[in-house]
N, C-alpha and C. Protein backbone atom coordinates (compact mmCIF):
# COMPACT_ATOMS: atom_id res chain seq x y z
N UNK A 1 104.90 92.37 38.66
CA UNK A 1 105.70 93.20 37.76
C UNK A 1 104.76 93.92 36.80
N UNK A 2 105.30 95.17 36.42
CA UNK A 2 103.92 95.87 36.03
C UNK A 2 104.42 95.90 34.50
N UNK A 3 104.37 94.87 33.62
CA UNK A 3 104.48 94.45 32.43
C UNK A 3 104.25 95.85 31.55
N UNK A 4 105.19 96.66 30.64
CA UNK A 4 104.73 97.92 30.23
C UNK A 4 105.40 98.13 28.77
N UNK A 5 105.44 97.12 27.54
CA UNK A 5 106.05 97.10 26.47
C UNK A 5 105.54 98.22 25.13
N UNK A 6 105.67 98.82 24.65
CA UNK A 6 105.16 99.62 23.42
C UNK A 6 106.10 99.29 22.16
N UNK A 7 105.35 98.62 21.48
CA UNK A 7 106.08 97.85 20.41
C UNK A 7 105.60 98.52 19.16
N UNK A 8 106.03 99.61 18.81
CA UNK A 8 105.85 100.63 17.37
C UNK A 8 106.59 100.10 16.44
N UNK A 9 105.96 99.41 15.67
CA UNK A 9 105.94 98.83 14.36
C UNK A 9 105.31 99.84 13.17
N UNK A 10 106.50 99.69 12.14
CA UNK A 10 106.04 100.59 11.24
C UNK A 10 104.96 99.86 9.95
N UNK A 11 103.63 99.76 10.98
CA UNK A 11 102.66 98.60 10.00
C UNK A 11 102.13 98.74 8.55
N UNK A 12 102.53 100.38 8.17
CA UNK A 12 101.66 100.49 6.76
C UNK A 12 102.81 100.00 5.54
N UNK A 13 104.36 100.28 6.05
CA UNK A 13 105.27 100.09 5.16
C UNK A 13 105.91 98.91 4.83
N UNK A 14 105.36 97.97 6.47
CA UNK A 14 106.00 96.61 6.69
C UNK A 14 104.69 95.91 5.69
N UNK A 15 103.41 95.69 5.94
CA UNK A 15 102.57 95.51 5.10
C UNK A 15 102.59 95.59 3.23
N UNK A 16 102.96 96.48 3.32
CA UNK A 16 103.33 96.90 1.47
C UNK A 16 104.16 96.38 1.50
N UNK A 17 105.58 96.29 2.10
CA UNK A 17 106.35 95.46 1.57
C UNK A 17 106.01 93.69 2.02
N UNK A 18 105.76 93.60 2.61
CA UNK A 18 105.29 91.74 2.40
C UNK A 18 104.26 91.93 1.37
N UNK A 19 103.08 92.64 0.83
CA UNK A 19 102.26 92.51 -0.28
C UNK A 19 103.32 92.07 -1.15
N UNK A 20 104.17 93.17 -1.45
CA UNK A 20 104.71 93.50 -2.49
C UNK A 20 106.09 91.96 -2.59
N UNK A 21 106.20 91.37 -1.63
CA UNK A 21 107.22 90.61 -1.86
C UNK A 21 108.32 90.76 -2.48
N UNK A 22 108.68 92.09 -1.84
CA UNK A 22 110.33 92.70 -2.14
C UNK A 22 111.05 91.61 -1.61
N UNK A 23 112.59 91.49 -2.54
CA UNK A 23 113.21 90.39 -2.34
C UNK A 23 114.48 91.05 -1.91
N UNK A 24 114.30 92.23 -1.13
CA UNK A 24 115.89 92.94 -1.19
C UNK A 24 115.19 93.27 0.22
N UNK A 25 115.66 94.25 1.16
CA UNK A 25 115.23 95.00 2.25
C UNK A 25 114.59 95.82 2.30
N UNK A 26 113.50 95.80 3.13
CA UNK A 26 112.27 97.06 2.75
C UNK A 26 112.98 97.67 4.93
N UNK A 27 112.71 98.97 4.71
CA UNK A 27 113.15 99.60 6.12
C UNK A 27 111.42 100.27 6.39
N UNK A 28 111.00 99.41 7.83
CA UNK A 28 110.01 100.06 8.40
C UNK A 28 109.49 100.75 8.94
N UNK A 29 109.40 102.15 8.81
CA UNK A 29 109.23 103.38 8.73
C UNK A 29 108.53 104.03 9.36
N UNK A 30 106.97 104.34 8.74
CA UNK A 30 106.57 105.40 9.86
C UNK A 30 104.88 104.40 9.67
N UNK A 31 104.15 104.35 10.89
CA UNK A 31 103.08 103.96 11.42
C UNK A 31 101.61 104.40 10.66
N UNK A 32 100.36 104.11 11.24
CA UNK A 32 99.33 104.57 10.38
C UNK A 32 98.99 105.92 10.87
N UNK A 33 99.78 106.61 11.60
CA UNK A 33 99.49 107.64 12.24
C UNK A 33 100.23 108.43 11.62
N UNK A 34 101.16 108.32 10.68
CA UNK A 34 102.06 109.08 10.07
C UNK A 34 102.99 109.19 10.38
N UNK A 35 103.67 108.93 12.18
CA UNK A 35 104.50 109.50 12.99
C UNK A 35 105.77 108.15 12.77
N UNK A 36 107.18 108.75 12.43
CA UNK A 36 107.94 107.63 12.09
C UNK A 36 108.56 107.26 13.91
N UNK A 37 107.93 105.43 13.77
CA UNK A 37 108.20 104.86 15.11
C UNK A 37 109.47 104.13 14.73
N UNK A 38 109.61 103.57 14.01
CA UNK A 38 110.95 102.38 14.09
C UNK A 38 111.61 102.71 12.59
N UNK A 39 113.02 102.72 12.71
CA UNK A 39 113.53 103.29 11.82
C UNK A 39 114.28 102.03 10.97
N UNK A 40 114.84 101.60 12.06
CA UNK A 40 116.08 100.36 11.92
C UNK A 40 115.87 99.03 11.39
N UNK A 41 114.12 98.54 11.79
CA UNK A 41 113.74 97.51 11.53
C UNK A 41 113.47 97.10 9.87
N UNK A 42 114.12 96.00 9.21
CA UNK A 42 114.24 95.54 8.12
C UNK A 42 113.77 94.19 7.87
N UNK A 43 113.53 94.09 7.09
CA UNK A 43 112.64 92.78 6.55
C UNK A 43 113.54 91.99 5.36
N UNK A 44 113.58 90.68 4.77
CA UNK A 44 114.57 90.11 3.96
C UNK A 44 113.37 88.88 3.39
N UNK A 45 112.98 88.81 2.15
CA UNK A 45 112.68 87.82 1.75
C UNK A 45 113.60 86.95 1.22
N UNK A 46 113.32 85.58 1.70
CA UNK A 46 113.73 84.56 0.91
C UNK A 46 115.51 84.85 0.64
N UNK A 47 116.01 84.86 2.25
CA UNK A 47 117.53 85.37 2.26
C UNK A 47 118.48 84.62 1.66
N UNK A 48 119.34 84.71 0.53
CA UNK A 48 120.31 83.91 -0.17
C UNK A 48 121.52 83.93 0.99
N UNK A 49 122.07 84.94 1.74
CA UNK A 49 123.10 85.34 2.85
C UNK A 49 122.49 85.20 3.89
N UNK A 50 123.27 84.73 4.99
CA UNK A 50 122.98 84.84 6.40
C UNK A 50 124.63 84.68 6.68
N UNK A 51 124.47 85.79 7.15
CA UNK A 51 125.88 85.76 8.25
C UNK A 51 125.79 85.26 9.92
N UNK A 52 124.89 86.14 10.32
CA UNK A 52 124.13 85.33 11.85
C UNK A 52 124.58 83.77 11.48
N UNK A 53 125.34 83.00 12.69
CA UNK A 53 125.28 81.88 12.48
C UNK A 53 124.21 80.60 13.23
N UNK A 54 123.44 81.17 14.32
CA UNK A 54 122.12 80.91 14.79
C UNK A 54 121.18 80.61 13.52
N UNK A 55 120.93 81.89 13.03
CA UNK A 55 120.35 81.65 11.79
C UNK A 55 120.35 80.79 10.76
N UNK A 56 121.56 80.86 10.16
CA UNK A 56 122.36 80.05 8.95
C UNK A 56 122.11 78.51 9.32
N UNK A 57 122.64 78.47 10.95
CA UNK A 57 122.54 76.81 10.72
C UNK A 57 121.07 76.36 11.07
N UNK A 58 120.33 76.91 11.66
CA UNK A 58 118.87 76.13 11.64
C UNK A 58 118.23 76.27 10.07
N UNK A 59 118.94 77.68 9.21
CA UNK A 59 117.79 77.56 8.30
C UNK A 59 118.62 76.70 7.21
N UNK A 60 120.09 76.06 7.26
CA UNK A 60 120.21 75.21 6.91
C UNK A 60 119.74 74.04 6.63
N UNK A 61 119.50 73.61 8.53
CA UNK A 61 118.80 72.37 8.72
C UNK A 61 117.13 71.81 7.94
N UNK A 62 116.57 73.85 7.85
CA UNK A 62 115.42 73.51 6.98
C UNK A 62 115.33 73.34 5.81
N UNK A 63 116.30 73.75 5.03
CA UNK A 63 116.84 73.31 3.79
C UNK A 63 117.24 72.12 3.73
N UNK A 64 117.96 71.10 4.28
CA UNK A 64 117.88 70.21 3.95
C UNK A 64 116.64 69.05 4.68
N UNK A 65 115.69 69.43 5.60
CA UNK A 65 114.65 68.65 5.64
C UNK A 65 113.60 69.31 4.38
N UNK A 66 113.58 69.95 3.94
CA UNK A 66 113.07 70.63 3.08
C UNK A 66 112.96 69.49 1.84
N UNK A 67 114.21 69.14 1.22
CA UNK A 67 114.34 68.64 -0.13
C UNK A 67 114.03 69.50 -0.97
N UNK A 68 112.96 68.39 -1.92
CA UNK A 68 112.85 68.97 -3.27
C UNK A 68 111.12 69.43 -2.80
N UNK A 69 110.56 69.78 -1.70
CA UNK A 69 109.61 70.06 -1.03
C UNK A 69 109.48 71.38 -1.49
N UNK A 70 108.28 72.20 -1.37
CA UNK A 70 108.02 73.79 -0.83
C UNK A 70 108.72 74.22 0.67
N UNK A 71 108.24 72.97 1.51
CA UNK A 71 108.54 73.34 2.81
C UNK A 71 108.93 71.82 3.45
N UNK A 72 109.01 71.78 4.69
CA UNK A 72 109.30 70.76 5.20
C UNK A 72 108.08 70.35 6.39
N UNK A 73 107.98 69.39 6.78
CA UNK A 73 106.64 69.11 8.07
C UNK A 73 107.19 69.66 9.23
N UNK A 74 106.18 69.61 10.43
CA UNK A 74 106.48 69.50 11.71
C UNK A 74 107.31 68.20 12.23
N UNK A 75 106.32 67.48 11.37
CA UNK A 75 107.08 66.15 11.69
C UNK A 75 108.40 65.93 11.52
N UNK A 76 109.03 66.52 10.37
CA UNK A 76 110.23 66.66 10.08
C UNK A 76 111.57 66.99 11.10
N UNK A 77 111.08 67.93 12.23
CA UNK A 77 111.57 68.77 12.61
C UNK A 77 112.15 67.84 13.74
N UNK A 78 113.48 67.53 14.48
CA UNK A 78 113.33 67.13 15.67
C UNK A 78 114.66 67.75 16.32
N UNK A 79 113.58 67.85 17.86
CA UNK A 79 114.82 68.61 18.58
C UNK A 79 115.85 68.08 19.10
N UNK A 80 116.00 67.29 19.17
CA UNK A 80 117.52 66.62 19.77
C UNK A 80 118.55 67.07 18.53
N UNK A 81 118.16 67.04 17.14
CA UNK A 81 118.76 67.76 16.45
C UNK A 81 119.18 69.32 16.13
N UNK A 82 118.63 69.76 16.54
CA UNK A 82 118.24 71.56 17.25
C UNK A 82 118.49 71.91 18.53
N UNK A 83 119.23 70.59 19.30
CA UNK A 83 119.54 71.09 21.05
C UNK A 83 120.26 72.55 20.84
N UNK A 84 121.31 72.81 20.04
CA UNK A 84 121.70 73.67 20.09
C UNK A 84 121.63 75.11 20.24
N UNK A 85 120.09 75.29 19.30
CA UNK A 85 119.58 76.32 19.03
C UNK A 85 118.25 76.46 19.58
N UNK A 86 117.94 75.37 20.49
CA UNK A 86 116.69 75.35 21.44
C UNK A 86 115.98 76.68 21.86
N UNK A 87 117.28 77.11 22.40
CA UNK A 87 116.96 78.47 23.39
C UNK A 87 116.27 79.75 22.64
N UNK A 88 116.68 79.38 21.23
CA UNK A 88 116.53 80.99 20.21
C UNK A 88 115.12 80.16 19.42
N UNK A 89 114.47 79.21 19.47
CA UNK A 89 113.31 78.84 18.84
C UNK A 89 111.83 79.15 19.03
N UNK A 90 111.17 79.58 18.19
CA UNK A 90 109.74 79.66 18.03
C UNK A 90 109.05 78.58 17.85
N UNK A 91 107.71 78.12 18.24
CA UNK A 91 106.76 77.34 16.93
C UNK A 91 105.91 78.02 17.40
N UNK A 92 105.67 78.22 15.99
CA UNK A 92 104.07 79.46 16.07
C UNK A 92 103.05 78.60 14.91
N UNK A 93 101.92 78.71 15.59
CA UNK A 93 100.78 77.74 14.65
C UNK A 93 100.07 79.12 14.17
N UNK A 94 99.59 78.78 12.91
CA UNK A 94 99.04 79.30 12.14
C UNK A 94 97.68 79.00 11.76
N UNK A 95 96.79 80.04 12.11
CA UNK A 95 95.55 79.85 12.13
C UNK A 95 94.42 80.16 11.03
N UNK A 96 93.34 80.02 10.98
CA UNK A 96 92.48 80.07 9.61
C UNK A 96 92.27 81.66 8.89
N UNK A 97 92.92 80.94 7.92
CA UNK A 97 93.15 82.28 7.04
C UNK A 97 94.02 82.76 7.64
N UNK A 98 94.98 82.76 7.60
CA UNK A 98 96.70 83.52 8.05
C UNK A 98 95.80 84.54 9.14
N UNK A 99 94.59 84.35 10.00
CA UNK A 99 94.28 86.12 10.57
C UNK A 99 94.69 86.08 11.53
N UNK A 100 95.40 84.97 12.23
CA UNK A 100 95.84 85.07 13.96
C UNK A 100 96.87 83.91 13.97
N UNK A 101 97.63 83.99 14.63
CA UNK A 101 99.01 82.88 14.78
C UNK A 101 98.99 82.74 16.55
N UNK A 102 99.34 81.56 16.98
CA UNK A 102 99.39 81.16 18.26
C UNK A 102 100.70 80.64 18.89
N UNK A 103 100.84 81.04 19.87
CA UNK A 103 102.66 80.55 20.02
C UNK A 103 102.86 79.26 20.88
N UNK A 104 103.42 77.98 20.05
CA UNK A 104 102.79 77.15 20.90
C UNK A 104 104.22 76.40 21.54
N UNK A 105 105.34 77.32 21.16
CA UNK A 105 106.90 76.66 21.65
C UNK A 105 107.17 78.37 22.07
N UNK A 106 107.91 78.89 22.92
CA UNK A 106 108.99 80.03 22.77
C UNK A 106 110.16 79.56 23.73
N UNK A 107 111.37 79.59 23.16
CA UNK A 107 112.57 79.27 23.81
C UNK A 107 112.83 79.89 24.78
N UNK A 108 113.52 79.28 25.92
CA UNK A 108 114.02 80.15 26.84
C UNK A 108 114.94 81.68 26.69
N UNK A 109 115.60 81.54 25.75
CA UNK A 109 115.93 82.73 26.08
C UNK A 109 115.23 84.21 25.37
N UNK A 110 114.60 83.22 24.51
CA UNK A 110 113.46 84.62 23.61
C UNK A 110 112.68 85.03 24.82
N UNK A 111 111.91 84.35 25.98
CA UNK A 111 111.56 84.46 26.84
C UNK A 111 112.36 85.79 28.03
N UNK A 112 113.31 85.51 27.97
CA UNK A 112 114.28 86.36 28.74
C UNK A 112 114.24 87.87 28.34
N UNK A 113 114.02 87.86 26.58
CA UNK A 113 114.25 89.29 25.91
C UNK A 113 112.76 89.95 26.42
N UNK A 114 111.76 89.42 26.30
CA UNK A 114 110.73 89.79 26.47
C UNK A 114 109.90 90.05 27.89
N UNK A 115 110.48 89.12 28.76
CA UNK A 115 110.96 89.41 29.66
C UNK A 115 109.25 88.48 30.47
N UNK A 116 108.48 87.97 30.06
CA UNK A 116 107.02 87.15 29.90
C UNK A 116 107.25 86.00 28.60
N UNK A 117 106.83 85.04 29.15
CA UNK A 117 106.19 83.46 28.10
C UNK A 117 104.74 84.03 27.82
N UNK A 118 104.38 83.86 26.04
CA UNK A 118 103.01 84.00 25.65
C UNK A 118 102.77 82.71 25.08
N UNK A 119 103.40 81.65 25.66
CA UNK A 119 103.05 80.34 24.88
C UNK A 119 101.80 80.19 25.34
N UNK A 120 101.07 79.39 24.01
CA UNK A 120 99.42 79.43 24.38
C UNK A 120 98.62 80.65 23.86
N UNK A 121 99.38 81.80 23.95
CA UNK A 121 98.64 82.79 23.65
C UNK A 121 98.47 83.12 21.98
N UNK A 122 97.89 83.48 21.50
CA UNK A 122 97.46 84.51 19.81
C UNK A 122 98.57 85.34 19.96
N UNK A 123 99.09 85.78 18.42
CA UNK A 123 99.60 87.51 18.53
C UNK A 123 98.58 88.30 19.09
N UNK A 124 97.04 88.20 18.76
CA UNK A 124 96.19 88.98 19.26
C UNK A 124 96.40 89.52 20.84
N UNK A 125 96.32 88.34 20.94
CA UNK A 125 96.02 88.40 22.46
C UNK A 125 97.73 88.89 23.17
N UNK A 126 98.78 88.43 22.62
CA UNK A 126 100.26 88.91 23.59
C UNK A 126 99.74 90.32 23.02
N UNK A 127 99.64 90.74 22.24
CA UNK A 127 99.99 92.15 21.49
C UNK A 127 98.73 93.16 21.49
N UNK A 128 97.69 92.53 21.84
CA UNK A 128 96.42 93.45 21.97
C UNK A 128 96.77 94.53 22.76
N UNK A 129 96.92 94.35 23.76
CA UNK A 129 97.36 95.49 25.05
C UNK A 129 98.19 96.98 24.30
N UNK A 130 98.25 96.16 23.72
CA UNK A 130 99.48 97.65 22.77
C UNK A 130 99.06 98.12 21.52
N UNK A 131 98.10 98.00 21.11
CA UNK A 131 97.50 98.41 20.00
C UNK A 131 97.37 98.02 18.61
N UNK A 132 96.79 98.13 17.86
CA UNK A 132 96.30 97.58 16.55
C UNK A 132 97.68 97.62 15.73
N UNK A 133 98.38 98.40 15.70
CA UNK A 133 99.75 98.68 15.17
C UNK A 133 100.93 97.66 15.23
N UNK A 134 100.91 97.06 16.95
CA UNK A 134 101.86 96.24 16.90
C UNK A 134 101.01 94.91 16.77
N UNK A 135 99.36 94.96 16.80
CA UNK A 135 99.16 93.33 16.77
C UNK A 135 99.61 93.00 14.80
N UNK A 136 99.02 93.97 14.46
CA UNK A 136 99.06 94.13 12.65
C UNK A 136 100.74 94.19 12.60
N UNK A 137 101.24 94.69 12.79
CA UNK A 137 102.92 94.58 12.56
C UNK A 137 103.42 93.07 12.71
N UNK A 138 103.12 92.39 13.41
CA UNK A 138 103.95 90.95 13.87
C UNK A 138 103.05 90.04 12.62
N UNK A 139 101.60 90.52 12.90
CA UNK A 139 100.97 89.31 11.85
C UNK A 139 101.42 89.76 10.48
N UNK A 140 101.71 90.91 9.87
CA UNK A 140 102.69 90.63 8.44
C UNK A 140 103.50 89.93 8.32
N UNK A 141 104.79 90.16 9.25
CA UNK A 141 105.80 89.04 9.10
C UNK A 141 105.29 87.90 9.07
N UNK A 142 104.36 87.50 9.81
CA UNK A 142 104.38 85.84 10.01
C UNK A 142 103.49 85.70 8.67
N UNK A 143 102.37 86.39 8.23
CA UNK A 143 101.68 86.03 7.39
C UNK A 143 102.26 86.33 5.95
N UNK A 144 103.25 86.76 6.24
CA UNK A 144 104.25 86.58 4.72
C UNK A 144 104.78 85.79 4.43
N UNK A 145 105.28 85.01 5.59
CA UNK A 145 106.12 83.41 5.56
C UNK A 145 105.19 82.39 5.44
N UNK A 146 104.08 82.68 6.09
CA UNK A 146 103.20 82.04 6.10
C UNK A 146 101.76 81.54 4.34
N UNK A 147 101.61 82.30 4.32
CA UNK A 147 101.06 82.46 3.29
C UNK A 147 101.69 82.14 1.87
N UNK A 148 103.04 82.59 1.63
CA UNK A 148 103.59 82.84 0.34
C UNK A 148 104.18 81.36 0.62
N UNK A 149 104.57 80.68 1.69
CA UNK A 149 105.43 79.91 2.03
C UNK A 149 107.05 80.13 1.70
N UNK A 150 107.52 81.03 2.58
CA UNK A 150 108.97 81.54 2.00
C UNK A 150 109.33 82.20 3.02
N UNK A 151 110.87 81.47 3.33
CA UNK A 151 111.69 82.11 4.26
C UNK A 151 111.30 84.14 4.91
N UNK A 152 111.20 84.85 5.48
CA UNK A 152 111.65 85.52 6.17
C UNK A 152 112.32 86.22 7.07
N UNK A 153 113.53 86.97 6.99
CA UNK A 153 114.57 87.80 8.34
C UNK A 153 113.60 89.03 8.20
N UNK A 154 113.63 89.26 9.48
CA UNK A 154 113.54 90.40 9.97
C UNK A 154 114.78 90.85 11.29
N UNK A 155 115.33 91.95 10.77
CA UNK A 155 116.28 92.43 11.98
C UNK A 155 116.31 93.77 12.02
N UNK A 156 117.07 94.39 13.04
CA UNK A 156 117.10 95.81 13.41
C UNK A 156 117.88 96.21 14.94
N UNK A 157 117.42 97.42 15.18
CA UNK A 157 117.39 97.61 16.66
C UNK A 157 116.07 98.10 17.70
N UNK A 158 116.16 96.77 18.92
CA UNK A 158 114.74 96.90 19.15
C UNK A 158 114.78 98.16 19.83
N UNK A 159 114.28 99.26 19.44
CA UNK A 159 114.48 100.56 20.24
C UNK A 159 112.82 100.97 19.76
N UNK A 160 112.01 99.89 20.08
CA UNK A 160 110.61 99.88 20.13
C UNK A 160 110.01 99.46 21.28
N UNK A 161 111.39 99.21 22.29
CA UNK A 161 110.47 98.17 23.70
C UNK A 161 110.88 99.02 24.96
N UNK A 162 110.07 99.82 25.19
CA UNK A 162 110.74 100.45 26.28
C UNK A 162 110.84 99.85 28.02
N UNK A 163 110.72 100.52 28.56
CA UNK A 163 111.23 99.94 30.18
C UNK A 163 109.96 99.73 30.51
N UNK A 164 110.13 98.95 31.40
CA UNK A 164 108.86 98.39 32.12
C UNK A 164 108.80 99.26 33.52
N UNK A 165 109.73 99.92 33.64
CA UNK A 165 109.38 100.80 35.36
C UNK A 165 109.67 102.49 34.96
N UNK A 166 110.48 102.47 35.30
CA UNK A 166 110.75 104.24 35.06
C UNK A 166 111.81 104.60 34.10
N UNK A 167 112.62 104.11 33.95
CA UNK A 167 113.90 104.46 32.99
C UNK A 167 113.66 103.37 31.18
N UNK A 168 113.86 104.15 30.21
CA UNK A 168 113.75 103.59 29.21
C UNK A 168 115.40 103.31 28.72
N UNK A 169 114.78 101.83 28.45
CA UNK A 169 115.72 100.69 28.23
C UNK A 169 116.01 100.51 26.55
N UNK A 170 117.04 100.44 25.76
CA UNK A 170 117.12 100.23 24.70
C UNK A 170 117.33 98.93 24.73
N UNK A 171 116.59 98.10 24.43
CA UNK A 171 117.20 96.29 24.01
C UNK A 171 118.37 96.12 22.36
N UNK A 172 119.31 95.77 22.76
CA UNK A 172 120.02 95.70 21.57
C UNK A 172 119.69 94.87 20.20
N UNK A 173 120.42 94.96 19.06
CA UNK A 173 120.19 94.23 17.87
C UNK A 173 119.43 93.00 18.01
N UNK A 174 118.50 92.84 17.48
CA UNK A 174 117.88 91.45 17.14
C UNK A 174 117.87 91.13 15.51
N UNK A 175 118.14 89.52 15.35
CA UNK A 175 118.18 89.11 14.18
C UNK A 175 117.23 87.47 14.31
N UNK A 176 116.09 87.77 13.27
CA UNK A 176 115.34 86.86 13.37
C UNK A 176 114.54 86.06 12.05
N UNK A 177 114.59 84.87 12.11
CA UNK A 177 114.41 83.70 10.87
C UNK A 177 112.64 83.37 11.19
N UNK A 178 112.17 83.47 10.01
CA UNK A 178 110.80 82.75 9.80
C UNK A 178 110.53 81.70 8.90
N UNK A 179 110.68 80.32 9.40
CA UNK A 179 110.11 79.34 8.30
C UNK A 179 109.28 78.71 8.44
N UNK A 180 108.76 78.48 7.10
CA UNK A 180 107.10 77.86 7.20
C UNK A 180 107.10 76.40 6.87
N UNK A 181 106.75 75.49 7.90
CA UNK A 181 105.95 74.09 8.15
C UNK A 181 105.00 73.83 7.42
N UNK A 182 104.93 72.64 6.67
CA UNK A 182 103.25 71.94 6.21
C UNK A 182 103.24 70.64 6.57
N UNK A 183 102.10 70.03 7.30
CA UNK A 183 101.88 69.07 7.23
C UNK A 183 101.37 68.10 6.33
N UNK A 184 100.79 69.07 5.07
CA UNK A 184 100.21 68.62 4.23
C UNK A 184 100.65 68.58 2.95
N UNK A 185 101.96 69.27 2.96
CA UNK A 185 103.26 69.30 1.69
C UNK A 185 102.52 70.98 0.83
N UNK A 186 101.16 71.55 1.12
CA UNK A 186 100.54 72.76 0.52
C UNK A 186 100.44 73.88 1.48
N UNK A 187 99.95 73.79 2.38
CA UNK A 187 99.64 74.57 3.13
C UNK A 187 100.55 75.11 4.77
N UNK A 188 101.08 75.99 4.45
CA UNK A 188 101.85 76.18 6.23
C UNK A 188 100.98 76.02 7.16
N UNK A 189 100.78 75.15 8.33
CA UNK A 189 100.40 75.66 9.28
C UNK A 189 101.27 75.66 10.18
N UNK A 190 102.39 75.46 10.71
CA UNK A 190 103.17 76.12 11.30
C UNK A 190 104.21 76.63 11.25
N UNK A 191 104.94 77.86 11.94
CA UNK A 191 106.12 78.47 11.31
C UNK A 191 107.30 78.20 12.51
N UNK A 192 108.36 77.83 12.47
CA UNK A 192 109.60 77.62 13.32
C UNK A 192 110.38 79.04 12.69
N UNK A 193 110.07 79.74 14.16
CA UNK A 193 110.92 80.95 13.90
C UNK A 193 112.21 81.18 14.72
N UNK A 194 113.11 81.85 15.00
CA UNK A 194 114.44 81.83 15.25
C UNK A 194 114.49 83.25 15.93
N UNK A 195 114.49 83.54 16.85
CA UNK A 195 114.60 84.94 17.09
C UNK A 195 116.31 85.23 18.43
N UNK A 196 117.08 85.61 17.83
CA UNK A 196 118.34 86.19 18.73
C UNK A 196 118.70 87.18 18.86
N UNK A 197 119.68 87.19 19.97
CA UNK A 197 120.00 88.75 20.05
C UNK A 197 121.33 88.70 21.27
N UNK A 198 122.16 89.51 21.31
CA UNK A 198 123.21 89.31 22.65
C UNK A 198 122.82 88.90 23.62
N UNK A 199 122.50 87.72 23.94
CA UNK A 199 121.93 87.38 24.83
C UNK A 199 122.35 88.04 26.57
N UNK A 200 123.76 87.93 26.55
CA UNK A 200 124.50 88.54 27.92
C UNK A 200 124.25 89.86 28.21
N UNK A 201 124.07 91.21 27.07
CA UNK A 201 124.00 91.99 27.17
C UNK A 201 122.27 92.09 28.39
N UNK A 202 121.43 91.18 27.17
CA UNK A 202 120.01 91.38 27.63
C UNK A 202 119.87 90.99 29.52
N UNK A 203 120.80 89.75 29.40
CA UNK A 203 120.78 89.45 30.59
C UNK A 203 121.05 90.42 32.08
N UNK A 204 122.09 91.29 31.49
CA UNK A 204 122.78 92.59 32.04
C UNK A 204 121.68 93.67 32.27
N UNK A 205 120.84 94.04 31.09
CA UNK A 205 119.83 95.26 31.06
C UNK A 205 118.76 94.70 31.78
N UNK A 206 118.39 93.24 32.12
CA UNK A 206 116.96 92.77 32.47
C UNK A 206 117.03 92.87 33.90
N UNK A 207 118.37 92.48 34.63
CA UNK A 207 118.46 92.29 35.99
C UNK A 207 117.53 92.73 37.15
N UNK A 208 117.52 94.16 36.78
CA UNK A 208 116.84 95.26 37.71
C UNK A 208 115.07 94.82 37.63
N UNK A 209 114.87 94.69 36.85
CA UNK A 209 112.80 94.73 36.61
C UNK A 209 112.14 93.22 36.45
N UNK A 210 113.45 92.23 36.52
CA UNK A 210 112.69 90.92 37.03
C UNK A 210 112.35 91.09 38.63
N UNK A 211 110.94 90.08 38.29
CA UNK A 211 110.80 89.89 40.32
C UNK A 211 111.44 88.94 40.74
């Protein structure tokens, strides 16, 4: 399968706003090239609302392993308690100095949207192929959750992933949770992220370009 994703992330605006740790919605805009790639995509610090109920109830669950904590452990985390939401889960490890994150869980059906497993792999490395733009776009998000230690949504419409053969494919709404892990009660090193989306729809648009 001739794997062919272009993931235009709007990296100079998504960047300023995780610096800036806007606590309202920053909309990610236009690229370092000037040229506006993604319009739709939005960012949420430290979300008081979640309507998504995927969302709500895992980042529930981290709230209350959480306590009176910054964050909660890995250890904390267990999946027989999360069967539910298995399918929509991340664990992404976090590497020295927030400069590279590694994906060392992706759920089955995040798998499906993307249409390839990068477990094992760096953002570097899934996202190199596509340019400095989208590897720098994904490592803000994570290195905002990561770093500050504080919830992150990011959602939108992915109308950044085009077709993998000849016809360009719009993938519908995605809505996605970033929380940050410590093992050490200071430091994140890993983030349990949440990423969904209509799943049936995707299932419908993917049919044709699986082998």
């Amino acid at each position: 399968m001739g794997l062919r994703i272009a993931i235009l992330w709007g990296i100079e605006r998504m960047s300023a706003l995780a610096r800036k740790g806007m606590g309202a919605r920053g909309t990610a805009g236009e690229d370092g090239s000037g040229s506006s790639r993604i319009e739709l995509a939005r960012t949420t610090i430290d979300p008081r609302t979640i309507e998504n109920p995927t969302l709500a109830a895992v980042h529930a669950y981290w709230l209350a392993k959480r306590g009176d904590r910054t964050m909660p452990a890995r250890a904390d985390i267990n999946p027989v308690e999360l069967r539910e939401h298995l399918g929509w889960i991340l664990m992404i490890e976090v590497l020295d100095d927030f400069a590279d994150f590694r994906y060392r869980l992706i759920g089955t059906k995040v798998t499906r949207y993307f249409l390839t497993n990068s477990t094992g792999r760096t953002v570097s490395e899934a996202y190199g192929p596509f340019g400095d733009a989208a590897v720098n776009g994904v490592k803000a998000v994570y290195r905002k959750a990561a770093r500050d230690k504080i919830v992150v949504r990011a959602e939108g419409e992915a109308n950044w992933i085009t077709d993998w053969k000849e016809e360009t494919r719009d993938f519908p709404h995605f809505d996605s949770l970033y929380l940050p892990l410590s093992d050490d009660g200071e430091t994140c090193n890993i983030l349990m992220a949440v990423f969904t989306f209509d799943y049936a729809d995707v299932v419908a648009k993917s049919e044709n370009v699986l082998d």
